[in-house]
Protein backbone atom coordinates (compact mmCIF):
# COMPACT_ATOMS: atom_id res chain seq x y z
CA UNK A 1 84.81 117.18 109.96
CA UNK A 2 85.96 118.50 106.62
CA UNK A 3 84.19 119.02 103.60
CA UNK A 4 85.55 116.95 101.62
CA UNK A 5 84.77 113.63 104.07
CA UNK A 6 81.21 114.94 104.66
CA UNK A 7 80.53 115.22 100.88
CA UNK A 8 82.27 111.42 100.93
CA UNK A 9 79.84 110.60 103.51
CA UNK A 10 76.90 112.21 101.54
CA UNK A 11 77.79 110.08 98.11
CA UNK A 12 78.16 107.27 100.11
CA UNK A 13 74.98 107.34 101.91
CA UNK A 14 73.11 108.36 98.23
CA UNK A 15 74.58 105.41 97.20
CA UNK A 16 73.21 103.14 100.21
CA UNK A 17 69.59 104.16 99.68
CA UNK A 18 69.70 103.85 95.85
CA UNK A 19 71.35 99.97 96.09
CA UNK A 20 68.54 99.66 98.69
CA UNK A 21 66.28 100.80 96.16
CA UNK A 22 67.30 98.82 93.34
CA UNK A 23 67.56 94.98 94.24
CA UNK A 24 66.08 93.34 91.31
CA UNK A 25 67.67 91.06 89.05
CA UNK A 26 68.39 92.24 85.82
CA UNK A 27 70.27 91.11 82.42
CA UNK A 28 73.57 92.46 81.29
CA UNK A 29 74.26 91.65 77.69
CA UNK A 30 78.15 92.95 76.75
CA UNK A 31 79.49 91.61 73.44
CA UNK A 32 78.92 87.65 73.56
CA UNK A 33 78.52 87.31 77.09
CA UNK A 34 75.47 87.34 78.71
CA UNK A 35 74.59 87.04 82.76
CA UNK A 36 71.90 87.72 84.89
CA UNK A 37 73.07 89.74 87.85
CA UNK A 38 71.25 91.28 91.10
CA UNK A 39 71.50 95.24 90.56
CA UNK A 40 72.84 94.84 94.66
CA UNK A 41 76.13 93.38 93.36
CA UNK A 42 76.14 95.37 89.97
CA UNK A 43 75.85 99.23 91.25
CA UNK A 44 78.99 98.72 94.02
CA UNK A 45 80.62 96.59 91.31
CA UNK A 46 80.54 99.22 88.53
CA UNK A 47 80.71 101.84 91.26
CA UNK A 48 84.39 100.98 92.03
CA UNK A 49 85.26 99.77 88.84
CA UNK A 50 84.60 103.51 87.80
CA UNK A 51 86.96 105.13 90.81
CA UNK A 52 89.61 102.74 90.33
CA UNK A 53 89.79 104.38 86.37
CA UNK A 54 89.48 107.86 87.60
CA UNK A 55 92.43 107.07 90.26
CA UNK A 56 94.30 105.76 87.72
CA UNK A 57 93.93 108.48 85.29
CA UNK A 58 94.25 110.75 87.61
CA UNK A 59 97.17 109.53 89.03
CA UNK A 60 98.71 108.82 85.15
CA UNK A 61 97.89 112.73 84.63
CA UNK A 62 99.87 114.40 87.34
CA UNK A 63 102.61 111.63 87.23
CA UNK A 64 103.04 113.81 83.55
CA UNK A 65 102.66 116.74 84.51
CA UNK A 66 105.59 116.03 87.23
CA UNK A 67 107.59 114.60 84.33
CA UNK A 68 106.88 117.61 82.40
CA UNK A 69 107.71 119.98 85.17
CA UNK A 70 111.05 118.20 85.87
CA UNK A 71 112.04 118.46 82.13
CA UNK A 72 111.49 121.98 81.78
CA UNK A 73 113.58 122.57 84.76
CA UNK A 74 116.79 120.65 84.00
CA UNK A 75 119.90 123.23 83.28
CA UNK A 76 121.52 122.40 79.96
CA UNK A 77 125.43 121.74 79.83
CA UNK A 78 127.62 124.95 79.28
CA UNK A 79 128.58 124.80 76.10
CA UNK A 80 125.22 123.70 74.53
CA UNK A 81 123.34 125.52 71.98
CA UNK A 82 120.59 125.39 74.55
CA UNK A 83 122.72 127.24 77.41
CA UNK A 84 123.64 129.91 74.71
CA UNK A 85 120.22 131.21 73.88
């Protein structure tokens, strides 16, 4: 197994025991809105709400840095002041 799935399996026990750990109902307040929720359904809630953000910022961040990479690379037309530097 590599080490990047056994330290995916290590998180994802961690976060087994501390859901286990933390099943009371509590009160989330956010602006006007205001709901009692079980922390069971909270934690994995917020939990992937969180990766889903970092995949997409991730994935916004190299799609960029491809962009970038690709612009830098493109040959400019003969005759251009660019090609006569």
């Amino acid at each position: 197994m590599g080490i990047k799935k056994t330290l995916l399996l290590i998180i994802l026990v961690l976060l087994v025991v501390f859901i286990a750990q933390n099943t009371q109902v509590v009160t989330v307040r956010f602006l006007l809105w205001e709901k009692a929720v079980s922390l069971v359904i909270l934690i994995p809630l917020l939990t992937i709400i969180g990766m889903a953000i970092g995949f997409i910022l991730d994935w916004r961040m190299n799609k960029k840095k491809s962009q970038k990479k690709n612009k830098d690379s493109i040959i400019p037309p003969l005759g251009s002041e660019d090609s006569l530097k």
